[in-house]
Structure formats: C-alpha cells, structure tokens
PDB file of N, CA and C in Angstrom:
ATOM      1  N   UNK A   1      19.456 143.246 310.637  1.00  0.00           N
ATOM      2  CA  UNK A   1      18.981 142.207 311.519  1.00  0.00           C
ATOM      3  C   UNK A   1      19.739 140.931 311.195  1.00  0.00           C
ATOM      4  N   UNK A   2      19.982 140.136 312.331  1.00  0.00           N
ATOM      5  CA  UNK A   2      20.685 139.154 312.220  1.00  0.00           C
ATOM      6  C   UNK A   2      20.170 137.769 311.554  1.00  0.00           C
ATOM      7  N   UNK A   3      20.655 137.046 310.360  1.00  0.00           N
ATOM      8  CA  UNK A   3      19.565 136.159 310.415  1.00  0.00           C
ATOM      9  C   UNK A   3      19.613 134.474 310.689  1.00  0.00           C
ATOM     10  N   UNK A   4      20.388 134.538 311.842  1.00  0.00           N
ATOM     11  CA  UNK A   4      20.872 133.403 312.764  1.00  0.00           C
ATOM     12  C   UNK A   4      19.495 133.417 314.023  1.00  0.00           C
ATOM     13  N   UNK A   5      19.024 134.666 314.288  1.00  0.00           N
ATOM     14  CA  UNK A   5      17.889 134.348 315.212  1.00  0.00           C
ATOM     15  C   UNK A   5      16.184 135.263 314.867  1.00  0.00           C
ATOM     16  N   UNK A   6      16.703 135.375 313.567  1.00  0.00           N
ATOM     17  CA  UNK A   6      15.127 135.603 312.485  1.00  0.00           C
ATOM     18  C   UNK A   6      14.142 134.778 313.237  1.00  0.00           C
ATOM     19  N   UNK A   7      14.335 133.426 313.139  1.00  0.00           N
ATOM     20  CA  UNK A   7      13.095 132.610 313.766  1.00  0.00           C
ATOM     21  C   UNK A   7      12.496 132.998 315.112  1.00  0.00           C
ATOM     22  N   UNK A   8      13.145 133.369 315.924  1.00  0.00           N
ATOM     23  CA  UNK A   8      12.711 133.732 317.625  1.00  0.00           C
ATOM     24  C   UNK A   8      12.069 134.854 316.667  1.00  0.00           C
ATOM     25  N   UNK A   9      12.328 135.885 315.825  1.00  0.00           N
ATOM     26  CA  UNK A   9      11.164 136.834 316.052  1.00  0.00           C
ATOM     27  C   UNK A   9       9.852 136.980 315.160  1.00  0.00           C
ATOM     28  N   UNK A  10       9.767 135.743 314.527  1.00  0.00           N
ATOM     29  CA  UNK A  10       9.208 135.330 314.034  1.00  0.00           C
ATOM     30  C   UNK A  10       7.986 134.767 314.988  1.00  0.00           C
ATOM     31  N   UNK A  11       8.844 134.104 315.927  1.00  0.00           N
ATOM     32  CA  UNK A  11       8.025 133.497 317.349  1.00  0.00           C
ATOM     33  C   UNK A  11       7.275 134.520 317.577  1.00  0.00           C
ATOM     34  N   UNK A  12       8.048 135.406 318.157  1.00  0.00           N
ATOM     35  CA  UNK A  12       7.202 136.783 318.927  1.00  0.00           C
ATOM     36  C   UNK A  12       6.452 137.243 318.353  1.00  0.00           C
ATOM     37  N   UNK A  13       6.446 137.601 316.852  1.00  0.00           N
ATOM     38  CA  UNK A  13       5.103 138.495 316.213  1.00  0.00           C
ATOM     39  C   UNK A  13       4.309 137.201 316.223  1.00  0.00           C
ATOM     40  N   UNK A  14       4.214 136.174 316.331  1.00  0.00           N
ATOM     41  CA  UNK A  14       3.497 134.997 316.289  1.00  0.00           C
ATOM     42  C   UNK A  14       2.627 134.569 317.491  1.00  0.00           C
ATOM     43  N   UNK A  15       3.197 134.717 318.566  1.00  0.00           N
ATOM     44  CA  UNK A  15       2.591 134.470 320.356  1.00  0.00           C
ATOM     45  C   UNK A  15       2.030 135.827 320.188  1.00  0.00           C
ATOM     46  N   UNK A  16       2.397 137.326 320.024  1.00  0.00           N
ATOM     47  CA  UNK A  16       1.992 138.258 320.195  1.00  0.00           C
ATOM     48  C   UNK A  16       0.421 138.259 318.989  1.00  0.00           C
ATOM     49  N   UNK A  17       0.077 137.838 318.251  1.00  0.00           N
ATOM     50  CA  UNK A  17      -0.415 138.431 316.979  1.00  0.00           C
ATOM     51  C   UNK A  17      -1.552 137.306 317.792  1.00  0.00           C
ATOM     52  N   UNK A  18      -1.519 136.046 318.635  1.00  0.00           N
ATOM     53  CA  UNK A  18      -2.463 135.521 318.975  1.00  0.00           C
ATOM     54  C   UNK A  18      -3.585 135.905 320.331  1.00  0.00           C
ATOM     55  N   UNK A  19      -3.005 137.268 320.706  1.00  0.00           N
ATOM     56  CA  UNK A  19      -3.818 138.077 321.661  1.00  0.00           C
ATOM     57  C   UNK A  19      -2.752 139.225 321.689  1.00  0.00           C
ATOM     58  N   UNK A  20      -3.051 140.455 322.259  1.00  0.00           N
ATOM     59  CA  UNK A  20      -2.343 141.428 322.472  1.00  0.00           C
ATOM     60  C   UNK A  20      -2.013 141.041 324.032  1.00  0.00           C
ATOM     61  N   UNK A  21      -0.472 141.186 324.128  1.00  0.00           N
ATOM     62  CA  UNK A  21       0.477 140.795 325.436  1.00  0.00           C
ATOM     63  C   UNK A  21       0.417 142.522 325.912  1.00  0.00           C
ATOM     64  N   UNK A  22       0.392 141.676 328.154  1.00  0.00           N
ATOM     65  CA  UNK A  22       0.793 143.072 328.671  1.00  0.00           C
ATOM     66  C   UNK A  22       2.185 143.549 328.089  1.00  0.00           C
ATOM     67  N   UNK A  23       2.668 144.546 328.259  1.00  0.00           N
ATOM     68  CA  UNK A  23       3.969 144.501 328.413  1.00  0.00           C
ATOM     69  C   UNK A  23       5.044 144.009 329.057  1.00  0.00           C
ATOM     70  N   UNK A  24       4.767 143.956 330.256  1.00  0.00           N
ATOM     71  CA  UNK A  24       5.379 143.253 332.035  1.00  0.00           C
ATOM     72  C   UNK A  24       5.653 141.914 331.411  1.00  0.00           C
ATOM     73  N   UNK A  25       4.011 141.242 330.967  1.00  0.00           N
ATOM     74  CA  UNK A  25       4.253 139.683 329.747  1.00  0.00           C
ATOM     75  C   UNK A  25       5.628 139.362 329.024  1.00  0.00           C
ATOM     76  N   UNK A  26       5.573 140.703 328.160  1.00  0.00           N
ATOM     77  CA  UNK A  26       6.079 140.017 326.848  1.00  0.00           C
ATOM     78  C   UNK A  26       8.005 140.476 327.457  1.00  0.00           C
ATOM     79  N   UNK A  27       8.293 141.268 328.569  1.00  0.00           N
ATOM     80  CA  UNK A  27       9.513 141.470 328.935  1.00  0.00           C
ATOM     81  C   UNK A  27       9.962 140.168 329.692  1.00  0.00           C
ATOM     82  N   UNK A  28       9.191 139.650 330.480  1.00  0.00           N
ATOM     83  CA  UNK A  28       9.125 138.524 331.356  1.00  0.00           C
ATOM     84  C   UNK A  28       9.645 137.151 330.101  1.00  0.00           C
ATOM     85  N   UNK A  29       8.893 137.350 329.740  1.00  0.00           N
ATOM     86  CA  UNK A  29       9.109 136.188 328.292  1.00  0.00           C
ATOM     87  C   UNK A  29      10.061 136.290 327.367  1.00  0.00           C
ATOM     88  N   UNK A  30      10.383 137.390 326.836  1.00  0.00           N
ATOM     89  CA  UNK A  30      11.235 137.951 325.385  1.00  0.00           C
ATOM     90  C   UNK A  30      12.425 138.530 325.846  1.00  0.00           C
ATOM     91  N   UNK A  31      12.629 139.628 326.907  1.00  0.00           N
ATOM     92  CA  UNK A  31      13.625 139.963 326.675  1.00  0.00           C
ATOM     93  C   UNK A  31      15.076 139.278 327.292  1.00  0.00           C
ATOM     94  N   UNK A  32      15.734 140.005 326.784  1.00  0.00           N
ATOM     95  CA  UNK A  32      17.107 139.198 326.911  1.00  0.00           C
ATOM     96  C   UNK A  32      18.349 140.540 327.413  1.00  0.00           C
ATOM     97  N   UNK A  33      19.572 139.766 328.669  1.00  0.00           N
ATOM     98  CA  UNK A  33      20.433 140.702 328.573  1.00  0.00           C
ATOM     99  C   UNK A  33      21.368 140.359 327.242  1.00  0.00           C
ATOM    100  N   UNK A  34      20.975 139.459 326.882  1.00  0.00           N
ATOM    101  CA  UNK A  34      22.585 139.027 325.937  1.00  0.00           C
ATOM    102  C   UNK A  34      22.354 139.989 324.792  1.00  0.00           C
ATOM    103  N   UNK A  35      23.574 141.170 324.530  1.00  0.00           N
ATOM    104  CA  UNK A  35      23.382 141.771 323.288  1.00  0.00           C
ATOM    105  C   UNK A  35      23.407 141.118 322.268  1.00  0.00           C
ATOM    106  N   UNK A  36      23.737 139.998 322.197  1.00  0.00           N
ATOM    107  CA  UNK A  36      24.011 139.392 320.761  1.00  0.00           C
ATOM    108  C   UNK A  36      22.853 138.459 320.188  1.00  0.00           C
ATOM    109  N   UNK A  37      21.786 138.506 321.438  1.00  0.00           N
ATOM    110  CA  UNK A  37      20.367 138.395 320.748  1.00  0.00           C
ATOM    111  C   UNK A  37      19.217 139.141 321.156  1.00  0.00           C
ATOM    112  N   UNK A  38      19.341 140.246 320.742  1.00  0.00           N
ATOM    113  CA  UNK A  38      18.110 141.638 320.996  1.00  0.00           C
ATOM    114  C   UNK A  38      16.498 141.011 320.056  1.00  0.00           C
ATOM    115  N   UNK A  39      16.078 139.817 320.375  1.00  0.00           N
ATOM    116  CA  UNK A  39      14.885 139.739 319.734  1.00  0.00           C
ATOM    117  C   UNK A  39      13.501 140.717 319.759  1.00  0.00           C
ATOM    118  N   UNK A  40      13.328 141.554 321.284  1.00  0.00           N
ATOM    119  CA  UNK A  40      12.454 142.318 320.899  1.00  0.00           C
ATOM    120  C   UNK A  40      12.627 143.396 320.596  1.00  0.00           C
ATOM    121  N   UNK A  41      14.294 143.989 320.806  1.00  0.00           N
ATOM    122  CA  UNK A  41      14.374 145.205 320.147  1.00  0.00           C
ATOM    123  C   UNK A  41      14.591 145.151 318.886  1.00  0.00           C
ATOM    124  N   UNK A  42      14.813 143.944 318.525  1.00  0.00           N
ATOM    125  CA  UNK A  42      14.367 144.420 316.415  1.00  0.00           C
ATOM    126  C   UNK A  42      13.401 144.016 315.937  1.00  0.00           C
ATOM    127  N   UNK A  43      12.643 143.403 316.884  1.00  0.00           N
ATOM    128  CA  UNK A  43      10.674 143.330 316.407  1.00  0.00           C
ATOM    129  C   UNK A  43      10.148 144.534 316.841  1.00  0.00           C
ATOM    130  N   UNK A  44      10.682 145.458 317.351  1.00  0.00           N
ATOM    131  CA  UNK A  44      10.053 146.674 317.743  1.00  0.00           C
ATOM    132  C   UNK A  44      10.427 147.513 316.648  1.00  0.00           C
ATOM    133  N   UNK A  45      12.016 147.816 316.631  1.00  0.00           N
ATOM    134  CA  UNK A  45      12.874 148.384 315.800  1.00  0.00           C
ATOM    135  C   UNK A  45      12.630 148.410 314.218  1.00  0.00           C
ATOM    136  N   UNK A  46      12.568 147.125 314.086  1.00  0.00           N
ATOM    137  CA  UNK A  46      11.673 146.915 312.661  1.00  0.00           C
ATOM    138  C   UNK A  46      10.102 147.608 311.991  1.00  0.00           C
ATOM    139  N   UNK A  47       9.511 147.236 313.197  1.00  0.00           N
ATOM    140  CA  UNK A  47       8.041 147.892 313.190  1.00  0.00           C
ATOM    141  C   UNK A  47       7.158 146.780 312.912  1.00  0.00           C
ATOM    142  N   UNK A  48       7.717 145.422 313.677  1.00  0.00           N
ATOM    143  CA  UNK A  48       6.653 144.277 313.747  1.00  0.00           C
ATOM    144  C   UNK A  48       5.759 144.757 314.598  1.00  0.00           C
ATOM    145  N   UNK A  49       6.071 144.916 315.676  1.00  0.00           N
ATOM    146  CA  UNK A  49       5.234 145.124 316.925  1.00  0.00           C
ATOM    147  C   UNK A  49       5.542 146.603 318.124  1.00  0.00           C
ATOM    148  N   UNK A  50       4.243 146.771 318.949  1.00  0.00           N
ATOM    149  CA  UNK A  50       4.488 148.236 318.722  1.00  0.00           C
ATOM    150  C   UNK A  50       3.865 147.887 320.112  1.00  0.00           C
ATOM    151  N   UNK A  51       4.173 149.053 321.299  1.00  0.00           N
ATOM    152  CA  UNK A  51       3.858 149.160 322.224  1.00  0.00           C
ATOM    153  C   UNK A  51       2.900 150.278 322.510  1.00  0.00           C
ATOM    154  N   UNK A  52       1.278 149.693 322.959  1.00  0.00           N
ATOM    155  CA  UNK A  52       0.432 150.912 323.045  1.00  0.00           C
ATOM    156  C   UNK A  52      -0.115 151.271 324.650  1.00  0.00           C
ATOM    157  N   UNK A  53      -0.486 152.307 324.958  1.00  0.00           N
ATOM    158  CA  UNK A  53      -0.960 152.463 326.298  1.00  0.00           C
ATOM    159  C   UNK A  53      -2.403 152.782 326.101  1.00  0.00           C
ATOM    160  N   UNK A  54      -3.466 152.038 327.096  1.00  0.00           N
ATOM    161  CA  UNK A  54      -5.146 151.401 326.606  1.00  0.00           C
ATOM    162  C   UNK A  54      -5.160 151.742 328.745  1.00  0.00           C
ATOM    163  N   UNK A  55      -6.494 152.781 328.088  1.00  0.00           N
ATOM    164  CA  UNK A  55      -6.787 152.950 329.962  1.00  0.00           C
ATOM    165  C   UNK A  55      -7.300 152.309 330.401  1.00  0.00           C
ATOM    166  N   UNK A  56      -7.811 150.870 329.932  1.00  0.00           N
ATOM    167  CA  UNK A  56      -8.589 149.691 330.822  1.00  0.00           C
ATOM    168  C   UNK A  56      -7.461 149.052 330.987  1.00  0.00           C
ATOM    169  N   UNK A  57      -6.153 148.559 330.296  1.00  0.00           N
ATOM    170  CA  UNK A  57      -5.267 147.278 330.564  1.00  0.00           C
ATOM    171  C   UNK A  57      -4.029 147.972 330.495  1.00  0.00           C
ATOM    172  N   UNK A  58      -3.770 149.257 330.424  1.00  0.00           N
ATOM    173  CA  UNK A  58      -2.245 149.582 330.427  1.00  0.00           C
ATOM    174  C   UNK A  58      -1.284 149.278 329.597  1.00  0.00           C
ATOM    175  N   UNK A  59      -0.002 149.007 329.568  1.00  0.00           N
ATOM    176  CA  UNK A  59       0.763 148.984 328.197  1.00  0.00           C
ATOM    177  C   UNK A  59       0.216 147.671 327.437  1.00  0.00           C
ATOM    178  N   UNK A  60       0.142 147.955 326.605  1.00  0.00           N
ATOM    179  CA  UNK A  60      -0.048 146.499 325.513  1.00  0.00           C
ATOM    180  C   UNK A  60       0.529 146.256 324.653  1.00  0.00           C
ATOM    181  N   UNK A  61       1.052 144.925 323.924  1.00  0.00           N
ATOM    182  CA  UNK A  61       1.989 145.154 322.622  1.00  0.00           C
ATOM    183  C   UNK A  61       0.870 144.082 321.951  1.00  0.00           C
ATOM    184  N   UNK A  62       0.989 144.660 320.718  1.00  0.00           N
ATOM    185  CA  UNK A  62       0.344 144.531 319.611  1.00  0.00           C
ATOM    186  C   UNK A  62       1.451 144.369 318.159  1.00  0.00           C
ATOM    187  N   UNK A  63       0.598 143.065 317.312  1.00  0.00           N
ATOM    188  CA  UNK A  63       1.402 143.475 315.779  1.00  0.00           C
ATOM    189  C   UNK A  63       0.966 144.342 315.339  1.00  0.00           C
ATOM    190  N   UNK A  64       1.964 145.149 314.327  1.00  0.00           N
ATOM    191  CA  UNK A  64       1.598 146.388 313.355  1.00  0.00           C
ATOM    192  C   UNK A  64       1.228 145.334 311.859  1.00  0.00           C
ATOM    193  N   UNK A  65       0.609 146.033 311.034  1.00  0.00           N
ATOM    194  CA  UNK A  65       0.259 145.555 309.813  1.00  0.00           C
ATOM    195  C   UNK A  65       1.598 145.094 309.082  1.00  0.00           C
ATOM    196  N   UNK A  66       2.723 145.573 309.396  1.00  0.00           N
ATOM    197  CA  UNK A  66       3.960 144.778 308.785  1.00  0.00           C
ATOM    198  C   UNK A  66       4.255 143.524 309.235  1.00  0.00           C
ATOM    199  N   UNK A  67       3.745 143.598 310.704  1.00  0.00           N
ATOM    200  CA  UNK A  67       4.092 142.007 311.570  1.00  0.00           C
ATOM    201  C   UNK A  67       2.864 141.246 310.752  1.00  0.00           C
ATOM    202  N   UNK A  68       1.759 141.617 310.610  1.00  0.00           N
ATOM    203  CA  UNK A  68       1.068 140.938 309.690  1.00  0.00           C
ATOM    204  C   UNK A  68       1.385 140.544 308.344  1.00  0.00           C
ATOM    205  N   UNK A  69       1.971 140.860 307.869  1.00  0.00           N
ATOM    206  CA  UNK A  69       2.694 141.023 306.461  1.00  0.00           C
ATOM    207  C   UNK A  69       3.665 139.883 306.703  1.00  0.00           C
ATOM    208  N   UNK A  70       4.223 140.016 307.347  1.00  0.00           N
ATOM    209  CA  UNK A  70       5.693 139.007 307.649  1.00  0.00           C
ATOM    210  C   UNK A  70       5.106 138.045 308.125  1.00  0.00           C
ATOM    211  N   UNK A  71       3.926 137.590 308.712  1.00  0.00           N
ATOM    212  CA  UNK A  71       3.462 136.311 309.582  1.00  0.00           C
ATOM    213  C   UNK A  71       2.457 135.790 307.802  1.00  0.00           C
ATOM    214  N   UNK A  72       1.713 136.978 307.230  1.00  0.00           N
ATOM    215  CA  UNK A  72       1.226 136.000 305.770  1.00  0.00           C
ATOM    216  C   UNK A  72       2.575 135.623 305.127  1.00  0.00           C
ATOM    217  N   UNK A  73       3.573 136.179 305.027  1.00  0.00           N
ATOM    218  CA  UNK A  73       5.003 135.653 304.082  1.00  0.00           C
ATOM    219  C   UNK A  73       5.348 134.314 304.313  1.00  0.00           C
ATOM    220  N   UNK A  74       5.773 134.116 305.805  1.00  0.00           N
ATOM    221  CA  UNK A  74       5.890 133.013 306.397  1.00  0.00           C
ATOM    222  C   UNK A  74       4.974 132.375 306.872  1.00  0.00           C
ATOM    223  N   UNK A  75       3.815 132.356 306.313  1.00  0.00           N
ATOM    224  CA  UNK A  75       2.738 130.948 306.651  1.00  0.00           C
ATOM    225  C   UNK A  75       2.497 131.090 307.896  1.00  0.00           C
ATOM    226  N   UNK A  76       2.298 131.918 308.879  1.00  0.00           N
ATOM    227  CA  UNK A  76       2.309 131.721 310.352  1.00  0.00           C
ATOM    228  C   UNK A  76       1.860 132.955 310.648  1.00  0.00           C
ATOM    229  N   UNK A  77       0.349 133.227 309.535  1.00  0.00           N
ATOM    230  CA  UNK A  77      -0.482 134.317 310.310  1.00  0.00           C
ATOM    231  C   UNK A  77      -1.717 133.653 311.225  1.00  0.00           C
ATOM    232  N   UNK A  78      -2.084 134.200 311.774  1.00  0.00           N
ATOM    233  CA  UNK A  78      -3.672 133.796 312.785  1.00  0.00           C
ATOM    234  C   UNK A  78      -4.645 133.393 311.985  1.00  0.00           C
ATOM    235  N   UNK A  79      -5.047 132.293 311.608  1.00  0.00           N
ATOM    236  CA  UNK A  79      -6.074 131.781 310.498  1.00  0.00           C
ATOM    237  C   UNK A  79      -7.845 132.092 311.315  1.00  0.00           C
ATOM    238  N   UNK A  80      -7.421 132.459 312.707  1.00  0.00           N
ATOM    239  CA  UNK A  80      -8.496 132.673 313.200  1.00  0.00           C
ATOM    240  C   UNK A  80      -9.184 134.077 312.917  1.00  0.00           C
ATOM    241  N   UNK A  81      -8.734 134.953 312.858  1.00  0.00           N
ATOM    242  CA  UNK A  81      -8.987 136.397 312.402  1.00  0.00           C
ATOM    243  C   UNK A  81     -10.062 136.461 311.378  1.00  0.00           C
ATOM    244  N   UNK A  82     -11.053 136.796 311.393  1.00  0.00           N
ATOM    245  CA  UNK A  82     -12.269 137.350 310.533  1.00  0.00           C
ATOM    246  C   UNK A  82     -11.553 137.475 308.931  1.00  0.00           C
ATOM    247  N   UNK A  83     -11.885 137.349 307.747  1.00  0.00           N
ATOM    248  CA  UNK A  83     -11.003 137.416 306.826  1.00  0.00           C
ATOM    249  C   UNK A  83     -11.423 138.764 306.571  1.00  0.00           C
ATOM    250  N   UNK A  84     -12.318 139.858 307.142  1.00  0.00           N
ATOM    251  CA  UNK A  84     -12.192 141.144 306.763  1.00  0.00           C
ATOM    252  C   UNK A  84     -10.638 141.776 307.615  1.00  0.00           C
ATOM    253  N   UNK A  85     -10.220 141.325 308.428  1.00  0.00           N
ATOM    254  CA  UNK A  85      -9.547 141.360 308.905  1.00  0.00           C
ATOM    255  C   UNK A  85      -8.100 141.162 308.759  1.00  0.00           C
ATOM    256  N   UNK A  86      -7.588 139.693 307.644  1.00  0.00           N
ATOM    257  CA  UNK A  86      -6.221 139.353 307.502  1.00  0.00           C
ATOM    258  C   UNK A  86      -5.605 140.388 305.940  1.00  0.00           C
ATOM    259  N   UNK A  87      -4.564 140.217 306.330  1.00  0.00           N
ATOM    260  CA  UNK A  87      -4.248 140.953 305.010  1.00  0.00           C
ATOM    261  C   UNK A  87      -3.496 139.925 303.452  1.00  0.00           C
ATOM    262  N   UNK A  88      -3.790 140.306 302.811  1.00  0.00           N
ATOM    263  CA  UNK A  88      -4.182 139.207 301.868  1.00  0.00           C
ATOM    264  C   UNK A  88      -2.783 138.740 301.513  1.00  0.00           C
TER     265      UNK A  88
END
C-alpha cells in the first residue's frame, strides 16, 4: 500500500465505521478511475472494510475488526460505540 494516500483510507474506515454505508454510497463517494489512487480497493484488499449483503438494506459496507484496530492506532475510532463494543 502506498503511503502517500494512507490518509484518504484512513478517511474511509472512518466515515464508514460512523454508520454502515450502502454500497451505491460509498462508490459514489470513494471510488476512483485513477489507478494511481485505488483507495477503496486497498481498504477492502487489506481487510479494513468488507462488503455485506442484509435482506432489509442490500449491499452494505461495514468495518472489519482490523478497520477497528487501525482507527484505535490512529486515534480516530468512534468514541460513541458502547465500550462493550470498542476494541481496546
């Protein structure tokens, strides 16, 4: 991973981790043609964030417990989350 645009995906597990995004959302918002900045394919790729299919709302992206991990590293987890909930 490149780490000239680390921060944009830092963004994304960050906007994402504060509600679960449709998918349609987070393509509309995140993705990019420019190969030379694939931000959601290496927040996916990585295993920040993960795309699930939910029969009331359809695709959803969600952080994985690593995007949690990486948002406590960098100070920029959801302080709102139940503390049974954050990971320490």
């Amino acid at each position: 991973m490149t780490h000239e645009y680390f921060p944009l995906i830092l963004d994304l597990v960050e906007w994402i981790d504060k509600k679960p995004r449709r998918y349609s959302d987070v393509m509309e918002a995140w993705r990019t043609s420019c190969p030379r900045l694939p931000v959601w394919e290496d927040a996916v790729d990585t295993g920040y964030v993960v795309r699930r299919h939910t029969p009331d709302q359809g695709e959803l992206v969600t952080i994985t417990d690593k995007g949690r991990q990486l948002l406590v590293q960098y100070g920029r987890a959801n302080e709102t989350l139940p503390v049974s909930q954050r990971t320490p």
